[in-house]
PDB file of N, CA and C in Angstrom:
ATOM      1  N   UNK A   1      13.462  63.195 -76.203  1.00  0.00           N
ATOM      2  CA  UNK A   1      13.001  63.436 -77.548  1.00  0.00           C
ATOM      3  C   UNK A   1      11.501  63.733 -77.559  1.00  0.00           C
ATOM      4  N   UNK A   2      10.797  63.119 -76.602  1.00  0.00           N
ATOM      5  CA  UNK A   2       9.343  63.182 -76.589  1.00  0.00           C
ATOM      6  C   UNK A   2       8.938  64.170 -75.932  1.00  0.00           C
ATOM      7  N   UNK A   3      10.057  65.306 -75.301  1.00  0.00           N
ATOM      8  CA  UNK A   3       9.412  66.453 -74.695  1.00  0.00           C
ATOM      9  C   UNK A   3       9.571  67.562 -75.650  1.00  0.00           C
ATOM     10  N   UNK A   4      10.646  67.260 -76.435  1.00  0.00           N
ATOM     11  CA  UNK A   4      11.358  68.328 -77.568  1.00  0.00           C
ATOM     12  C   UNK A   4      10.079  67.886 -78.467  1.00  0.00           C
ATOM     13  N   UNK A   5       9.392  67.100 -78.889  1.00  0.00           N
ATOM     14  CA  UNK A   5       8.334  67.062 -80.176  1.00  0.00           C
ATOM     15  C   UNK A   5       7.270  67.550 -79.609  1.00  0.00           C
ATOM     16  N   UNK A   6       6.848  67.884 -78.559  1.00  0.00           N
ATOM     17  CA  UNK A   6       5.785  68.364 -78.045  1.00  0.00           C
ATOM     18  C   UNK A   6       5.860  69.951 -77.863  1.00  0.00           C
ATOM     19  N   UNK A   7       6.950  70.529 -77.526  1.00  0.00           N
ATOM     20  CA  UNK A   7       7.646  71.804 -77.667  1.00  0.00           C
ATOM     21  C   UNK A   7       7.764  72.253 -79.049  1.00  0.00           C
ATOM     22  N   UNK A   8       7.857  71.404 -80.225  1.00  0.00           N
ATOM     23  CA  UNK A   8       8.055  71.853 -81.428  1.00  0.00           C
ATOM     24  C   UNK A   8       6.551  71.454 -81.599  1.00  0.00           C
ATOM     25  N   UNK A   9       5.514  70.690 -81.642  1.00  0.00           N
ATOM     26  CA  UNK A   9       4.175  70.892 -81.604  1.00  0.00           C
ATOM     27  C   UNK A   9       3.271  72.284 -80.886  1.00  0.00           C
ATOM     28  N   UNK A  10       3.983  72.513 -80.075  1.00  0.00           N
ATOM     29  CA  UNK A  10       3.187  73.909 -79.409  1.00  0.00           C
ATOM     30  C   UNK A  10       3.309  74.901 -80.243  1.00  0.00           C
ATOM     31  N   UNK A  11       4.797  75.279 -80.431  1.00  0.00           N
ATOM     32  CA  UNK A  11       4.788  76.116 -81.158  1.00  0.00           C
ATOM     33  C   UNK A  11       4.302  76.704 -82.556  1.00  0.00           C
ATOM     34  N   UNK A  12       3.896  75.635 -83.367  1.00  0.00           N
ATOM     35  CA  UNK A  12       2.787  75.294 -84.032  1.00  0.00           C
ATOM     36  C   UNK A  12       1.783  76.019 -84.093  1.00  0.00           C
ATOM     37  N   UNK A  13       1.084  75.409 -82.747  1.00  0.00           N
ATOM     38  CA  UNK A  13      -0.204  75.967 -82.402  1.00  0.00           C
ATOM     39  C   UNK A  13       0.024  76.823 -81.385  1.00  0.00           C
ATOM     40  N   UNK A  14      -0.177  78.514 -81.450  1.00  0.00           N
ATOM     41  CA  UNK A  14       0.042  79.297 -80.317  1.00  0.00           C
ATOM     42  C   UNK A  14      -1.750  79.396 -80.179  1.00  0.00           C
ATOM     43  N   UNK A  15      -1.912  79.610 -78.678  1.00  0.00           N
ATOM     44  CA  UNK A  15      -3.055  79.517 -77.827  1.00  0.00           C
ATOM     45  C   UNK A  15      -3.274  80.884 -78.541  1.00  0.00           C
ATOM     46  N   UNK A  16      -4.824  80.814 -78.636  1.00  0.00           N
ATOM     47  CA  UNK A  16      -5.128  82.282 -78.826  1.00  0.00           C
ATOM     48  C   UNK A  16      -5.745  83.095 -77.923  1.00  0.00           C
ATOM     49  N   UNK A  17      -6.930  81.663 -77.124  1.00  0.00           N
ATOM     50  CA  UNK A  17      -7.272  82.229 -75.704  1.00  0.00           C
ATOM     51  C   UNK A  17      -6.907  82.093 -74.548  1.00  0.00           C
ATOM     52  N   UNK A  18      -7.024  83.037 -73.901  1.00  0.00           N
ATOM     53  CA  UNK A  18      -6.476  82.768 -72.547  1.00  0.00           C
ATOM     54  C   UNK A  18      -7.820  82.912 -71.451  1.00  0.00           C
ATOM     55  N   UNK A  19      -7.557  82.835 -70.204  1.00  0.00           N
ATOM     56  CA  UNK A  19      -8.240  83.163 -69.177  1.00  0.00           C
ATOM     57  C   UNK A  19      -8.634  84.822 -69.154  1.00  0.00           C
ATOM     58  N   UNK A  20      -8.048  85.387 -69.557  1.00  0.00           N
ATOM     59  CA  UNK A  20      -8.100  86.968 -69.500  1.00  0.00           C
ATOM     60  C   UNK A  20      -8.950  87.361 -70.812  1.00  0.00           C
ATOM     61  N   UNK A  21      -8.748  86.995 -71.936  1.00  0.00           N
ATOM     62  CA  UNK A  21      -9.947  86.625 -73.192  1.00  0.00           C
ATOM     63  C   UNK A  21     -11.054  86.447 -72.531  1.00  0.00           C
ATOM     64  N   UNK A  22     -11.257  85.933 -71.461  1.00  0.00           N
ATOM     65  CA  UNK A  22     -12.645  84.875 -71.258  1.00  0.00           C
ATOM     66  C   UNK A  22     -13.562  86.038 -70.531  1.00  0.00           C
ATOM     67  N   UNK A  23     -13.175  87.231 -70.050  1.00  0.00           N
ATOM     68  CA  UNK A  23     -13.905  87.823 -69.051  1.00  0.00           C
ATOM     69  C   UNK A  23     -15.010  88.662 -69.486  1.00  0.00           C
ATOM     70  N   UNK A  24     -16.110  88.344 -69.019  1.00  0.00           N
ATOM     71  CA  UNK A  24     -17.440  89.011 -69.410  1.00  0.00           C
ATOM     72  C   UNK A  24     -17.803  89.637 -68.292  1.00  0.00           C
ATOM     73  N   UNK A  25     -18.605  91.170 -68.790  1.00  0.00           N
ATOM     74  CA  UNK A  25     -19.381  91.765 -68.019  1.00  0.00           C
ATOM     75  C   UNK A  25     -20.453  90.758 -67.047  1.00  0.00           C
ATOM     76  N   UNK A  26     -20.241  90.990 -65.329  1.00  0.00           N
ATOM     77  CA  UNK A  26     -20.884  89.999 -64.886  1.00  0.00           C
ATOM     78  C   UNK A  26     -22.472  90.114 -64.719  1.00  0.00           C
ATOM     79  N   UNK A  27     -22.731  91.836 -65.075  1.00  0.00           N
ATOM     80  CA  UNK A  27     -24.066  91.673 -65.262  1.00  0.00           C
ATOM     81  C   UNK A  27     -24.578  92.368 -66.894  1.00  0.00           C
ATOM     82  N   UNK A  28     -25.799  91.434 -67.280  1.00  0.00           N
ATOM     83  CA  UNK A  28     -26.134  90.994 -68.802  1.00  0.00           C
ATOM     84  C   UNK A  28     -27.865  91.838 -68.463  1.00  0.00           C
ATOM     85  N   UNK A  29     -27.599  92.953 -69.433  1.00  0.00           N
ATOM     86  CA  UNK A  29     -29.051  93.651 -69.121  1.00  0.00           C
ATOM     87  C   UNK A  29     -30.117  92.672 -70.385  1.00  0.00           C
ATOM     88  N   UNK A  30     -31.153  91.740 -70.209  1.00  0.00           N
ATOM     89  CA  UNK A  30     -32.171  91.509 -70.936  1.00  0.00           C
ATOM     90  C   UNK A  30     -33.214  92.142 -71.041  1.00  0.00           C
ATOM     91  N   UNK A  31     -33.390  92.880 -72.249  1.00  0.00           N
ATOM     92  CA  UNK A  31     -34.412  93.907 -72.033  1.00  0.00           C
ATOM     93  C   UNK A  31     -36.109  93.077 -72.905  1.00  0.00           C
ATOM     94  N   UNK A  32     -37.047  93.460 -71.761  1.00  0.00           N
ATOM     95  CA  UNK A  32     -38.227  92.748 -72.573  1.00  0.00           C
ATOM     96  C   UNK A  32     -39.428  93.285 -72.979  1.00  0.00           C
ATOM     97  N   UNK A  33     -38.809  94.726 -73.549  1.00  0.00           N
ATOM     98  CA  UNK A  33     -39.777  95.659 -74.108  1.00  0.00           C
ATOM     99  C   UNK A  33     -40.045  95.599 -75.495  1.00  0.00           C
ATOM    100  N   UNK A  34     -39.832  94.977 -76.495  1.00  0.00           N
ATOM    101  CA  UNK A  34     -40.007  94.111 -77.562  1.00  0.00           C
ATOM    102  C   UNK A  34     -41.269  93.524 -77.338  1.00  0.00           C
ATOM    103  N   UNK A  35     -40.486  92.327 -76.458  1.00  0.00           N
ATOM    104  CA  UNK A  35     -41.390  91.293 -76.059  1.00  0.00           C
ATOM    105  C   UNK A  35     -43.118  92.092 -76.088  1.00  0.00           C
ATOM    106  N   UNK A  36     -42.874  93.059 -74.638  1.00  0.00           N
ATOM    107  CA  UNK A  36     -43.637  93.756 -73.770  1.00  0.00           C
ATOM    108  C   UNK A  36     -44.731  94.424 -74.916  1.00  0.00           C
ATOM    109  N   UNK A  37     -44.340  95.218 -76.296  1.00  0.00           N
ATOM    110  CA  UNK A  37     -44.470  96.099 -77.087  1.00  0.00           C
ATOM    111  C   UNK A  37     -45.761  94.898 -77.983  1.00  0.00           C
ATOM    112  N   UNK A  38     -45.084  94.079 -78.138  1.00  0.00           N
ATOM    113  CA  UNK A  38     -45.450  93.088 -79.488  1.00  0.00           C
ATOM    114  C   UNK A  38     -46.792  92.603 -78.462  1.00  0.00           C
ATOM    115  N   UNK A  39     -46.792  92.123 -77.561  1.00  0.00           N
ATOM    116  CA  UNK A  39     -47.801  91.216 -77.268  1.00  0.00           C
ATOM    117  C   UNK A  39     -48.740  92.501 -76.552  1.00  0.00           C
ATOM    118  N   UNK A  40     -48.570  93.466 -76.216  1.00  0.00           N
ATOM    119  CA  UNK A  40     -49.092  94.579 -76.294  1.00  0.00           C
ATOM    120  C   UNK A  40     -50.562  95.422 -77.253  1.00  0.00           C
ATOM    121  N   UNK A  41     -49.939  95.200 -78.562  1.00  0.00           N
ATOM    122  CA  UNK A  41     -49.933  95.309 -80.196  1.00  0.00           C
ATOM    123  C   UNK A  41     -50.656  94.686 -80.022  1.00  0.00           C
ATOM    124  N   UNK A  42     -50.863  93.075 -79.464  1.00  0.00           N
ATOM    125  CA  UNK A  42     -52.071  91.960 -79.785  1.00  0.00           C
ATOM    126  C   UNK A  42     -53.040  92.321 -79.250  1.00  0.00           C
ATOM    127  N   UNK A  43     -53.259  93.345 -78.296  1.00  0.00           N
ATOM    128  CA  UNK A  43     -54.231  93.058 -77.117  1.00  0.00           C
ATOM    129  C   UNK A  43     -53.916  92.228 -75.943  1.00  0.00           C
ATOM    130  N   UNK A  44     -52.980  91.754 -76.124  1.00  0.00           N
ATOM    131  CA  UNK A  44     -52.911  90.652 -74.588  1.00  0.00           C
ATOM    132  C   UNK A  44     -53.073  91.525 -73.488  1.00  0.00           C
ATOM    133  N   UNK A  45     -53.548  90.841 -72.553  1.00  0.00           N
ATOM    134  CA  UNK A  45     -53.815  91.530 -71.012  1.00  0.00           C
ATOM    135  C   UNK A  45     -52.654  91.240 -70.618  1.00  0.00           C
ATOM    136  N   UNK A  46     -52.287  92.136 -69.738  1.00  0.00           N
ATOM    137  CA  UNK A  46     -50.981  92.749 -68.867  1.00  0.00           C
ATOM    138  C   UNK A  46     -51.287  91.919 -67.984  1.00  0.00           C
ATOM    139  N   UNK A  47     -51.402  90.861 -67.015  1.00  0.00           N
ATOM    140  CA  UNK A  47     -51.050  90.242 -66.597  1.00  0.00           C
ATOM    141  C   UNK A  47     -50.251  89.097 -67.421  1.00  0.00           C
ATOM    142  N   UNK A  48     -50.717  88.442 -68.303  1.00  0.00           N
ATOM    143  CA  UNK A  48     -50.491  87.395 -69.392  1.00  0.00           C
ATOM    144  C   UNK A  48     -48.663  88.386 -69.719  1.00  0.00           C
ATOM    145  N   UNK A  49     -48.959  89.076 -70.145  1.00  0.00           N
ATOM    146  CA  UNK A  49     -48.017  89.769 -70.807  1.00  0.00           C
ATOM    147  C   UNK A  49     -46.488  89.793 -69.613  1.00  0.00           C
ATOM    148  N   UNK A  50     -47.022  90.150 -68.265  1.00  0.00           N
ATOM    149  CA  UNK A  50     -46.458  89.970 -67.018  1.00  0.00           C
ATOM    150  C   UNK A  50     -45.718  88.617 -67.053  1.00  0.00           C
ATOM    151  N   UNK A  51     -46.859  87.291 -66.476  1.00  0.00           N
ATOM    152  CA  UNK A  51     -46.175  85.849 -66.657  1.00  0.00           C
ATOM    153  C   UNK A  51     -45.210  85.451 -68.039  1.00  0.00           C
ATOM    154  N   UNK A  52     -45.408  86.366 -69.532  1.00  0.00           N
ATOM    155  CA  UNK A  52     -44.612  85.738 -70.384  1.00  0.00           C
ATOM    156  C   UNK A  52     -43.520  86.660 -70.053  1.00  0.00           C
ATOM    157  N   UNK A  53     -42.994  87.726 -69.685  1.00  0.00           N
ATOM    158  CA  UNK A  53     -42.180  88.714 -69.019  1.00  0.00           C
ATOM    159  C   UNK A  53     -40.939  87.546 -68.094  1.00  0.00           C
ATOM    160  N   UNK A  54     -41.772  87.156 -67.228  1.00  0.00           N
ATOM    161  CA  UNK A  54     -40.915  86.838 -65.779  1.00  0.00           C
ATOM    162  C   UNK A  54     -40.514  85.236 -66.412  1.00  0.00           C
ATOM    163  N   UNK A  55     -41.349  84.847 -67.594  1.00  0.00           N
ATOM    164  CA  UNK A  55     -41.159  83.022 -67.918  1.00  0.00           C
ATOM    165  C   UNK A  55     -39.298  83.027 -68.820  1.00  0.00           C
ATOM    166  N   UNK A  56     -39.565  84.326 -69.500  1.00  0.00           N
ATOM    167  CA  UNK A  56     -38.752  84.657 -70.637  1.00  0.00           C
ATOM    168  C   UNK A  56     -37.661  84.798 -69.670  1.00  0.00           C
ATOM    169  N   UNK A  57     -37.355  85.800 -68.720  1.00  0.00           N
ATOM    170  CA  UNK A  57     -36.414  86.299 -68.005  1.00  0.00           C
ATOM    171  C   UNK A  57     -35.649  85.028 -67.081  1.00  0.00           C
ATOM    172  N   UNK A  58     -36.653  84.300 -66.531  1.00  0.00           N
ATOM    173  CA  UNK A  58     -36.198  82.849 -65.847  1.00  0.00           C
ATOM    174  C   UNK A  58     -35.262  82.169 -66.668  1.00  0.00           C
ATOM    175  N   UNK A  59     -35.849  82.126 -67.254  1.00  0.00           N
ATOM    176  CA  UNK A  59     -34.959  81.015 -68.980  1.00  0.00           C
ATOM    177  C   UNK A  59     -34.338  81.424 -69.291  1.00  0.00           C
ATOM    178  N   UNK A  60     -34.030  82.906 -69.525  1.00  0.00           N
ATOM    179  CA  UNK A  60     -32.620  83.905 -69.512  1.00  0.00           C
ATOM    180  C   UNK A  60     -31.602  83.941 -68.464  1.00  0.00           C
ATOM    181  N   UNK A  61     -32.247  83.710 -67.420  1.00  0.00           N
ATOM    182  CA  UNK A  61     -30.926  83.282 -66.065  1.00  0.00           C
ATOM    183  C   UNK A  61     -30.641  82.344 -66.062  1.00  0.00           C
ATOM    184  N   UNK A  62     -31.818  80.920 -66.462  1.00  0.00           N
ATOM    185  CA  UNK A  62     -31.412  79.846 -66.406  1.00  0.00           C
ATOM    186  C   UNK A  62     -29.611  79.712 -67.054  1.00  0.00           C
ATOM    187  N   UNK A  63     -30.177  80.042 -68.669  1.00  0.00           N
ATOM    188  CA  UNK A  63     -29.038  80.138 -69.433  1.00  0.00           C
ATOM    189  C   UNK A  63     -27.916  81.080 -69.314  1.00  0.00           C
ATOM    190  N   UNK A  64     -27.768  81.762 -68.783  1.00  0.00           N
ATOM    191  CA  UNK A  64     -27.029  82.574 -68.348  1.00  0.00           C
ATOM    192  C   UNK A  64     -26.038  82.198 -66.944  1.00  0.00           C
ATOM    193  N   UNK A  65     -26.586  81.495 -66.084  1.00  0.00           N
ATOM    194  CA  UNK A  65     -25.931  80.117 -64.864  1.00  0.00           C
ATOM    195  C   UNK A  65     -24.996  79.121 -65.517  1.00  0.00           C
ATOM    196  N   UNK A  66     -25.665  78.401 -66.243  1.00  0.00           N
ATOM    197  CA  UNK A  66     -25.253  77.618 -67.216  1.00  0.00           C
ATOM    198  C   UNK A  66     -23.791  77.819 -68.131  1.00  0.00           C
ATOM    199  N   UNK A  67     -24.204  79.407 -68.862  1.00  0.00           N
ATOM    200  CA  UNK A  67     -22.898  79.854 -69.096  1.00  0.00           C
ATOM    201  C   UNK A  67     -21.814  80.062 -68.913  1.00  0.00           C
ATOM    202  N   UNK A  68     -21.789  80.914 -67.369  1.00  0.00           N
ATOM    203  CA  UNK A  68     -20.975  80.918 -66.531  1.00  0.00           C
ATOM    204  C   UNK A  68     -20.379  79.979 -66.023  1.00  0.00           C
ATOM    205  N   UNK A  69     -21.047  79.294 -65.921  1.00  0.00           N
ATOM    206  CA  UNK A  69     -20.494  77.529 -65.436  1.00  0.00           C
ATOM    207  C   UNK A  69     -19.027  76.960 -66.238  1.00  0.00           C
ATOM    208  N   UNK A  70     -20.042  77.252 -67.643  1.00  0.00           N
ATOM    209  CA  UNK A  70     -18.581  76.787 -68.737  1.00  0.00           C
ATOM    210  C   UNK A  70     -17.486  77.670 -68.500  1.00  0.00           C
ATOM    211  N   UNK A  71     -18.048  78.830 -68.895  1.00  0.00           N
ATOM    212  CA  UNK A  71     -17.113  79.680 -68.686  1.00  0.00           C
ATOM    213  C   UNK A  71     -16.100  79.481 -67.932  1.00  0.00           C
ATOM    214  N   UNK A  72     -16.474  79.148 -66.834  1.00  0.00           N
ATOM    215  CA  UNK A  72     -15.495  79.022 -65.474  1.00  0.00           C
ATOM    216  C   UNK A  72     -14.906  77.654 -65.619  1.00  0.00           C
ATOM    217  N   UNK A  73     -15.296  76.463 -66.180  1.00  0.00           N
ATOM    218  CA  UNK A  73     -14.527  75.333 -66.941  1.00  0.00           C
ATOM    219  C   UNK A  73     -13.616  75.780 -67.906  1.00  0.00           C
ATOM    220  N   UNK A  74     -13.973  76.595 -68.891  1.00  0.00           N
ATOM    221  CA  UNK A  74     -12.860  76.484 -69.770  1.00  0.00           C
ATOM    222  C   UNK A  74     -11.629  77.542 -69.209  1.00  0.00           C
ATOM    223  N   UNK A  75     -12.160  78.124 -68.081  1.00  0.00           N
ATOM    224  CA  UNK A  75     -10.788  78.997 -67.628  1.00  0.00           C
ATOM    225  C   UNK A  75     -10.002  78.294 -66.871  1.00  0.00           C
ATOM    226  N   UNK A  76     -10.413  77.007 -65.595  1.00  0.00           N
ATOM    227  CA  UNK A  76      -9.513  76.063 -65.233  1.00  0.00           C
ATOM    228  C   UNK A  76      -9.022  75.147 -66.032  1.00  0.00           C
ATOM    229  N   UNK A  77      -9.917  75.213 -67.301  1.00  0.00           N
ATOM    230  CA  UNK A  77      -8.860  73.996 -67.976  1.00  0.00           C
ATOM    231  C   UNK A  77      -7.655  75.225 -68.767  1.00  0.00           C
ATOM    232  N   UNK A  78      -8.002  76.307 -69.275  1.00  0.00           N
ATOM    233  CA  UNK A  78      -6.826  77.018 -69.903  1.00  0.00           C
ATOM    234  C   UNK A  78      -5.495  77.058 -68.798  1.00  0.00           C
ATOM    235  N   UNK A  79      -6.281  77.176 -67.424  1.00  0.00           N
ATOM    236  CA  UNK A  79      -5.009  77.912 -66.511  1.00  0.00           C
ATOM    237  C   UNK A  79      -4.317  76.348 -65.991  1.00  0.00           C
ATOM    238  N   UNK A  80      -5.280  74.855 -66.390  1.00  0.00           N
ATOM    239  CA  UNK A  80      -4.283  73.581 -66.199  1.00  0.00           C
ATOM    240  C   UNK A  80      -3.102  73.412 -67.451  1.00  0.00           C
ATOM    241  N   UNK A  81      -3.834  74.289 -68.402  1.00  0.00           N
ATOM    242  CA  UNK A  81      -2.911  73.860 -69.529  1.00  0.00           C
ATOM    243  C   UNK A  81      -1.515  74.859 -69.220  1.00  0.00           C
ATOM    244  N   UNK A  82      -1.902  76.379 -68.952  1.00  0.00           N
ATOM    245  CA  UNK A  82      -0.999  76.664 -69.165  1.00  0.00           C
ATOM    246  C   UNK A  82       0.312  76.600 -67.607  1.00  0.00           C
ATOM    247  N   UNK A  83      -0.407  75.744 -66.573  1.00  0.00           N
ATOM    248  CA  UNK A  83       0.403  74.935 -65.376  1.00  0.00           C
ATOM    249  C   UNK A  83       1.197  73.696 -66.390  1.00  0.00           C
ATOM    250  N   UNK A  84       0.641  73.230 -67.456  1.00  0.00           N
ATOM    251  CA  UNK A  84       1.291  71.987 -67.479  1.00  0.00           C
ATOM    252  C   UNK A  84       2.652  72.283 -68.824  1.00  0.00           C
ATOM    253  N   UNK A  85       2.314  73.883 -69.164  1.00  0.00           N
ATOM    254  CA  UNK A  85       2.934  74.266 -70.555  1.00  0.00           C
ATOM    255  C   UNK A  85       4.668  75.075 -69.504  1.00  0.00           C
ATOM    256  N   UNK A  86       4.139  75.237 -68.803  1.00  0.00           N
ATOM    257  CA  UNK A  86       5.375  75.315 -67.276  1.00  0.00           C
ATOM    258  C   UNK A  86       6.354  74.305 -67.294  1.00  0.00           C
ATOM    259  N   UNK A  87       5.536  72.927 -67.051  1.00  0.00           N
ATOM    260  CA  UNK A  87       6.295  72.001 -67.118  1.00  0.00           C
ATOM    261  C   UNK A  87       7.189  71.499 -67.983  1.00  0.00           C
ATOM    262  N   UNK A  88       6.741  71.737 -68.985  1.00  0.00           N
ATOM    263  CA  UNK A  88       6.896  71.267 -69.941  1.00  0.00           C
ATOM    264  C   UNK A  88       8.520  72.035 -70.694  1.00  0.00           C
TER     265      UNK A  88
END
């Protein structure tokens, strides 16, 4: 009875994402000619302008590692669920 209420609970809720949903372009162009333009505009010296360039871009990979990380969590947990929706 307790596998049949869980079967009539799924169906309920159909998954909307899957592992195949999840796939992103693996490379992410950050462009920092904005950036580059604006502090430009101020007068800042091009070196300065350089270090806030490469500080911005760091912190953009940082987060961008990070992402992927999850990313790649929530695709083993989709592909445990849908091992255990097998079982089931």
């Amino acid at each position: 009875m307790w596998i049949k209420a869980l079967q009539c609970v799924k169906d309920l809720f159909p998954r909307a994402l899957t592992s195949s949903n999840l796939a992103t372009p693996e490379d992410i162009v950050v462009s920092t000619q904005n950036l580059r333009s604006r502090l430009s505009q101020e007068g800042i010296n091009e070196e300065i302008i350089n270090d806030c360039e490469s500080i911005m871009l760091s912190e953009v990979s940082y987060l961008q590692g990070k992402l992927k990380f999850l990313q790649q969590k929530h695709v083993m947990l989709l592909d445990t669920l849908k091992q255990l929706e097998v079982l089931i």
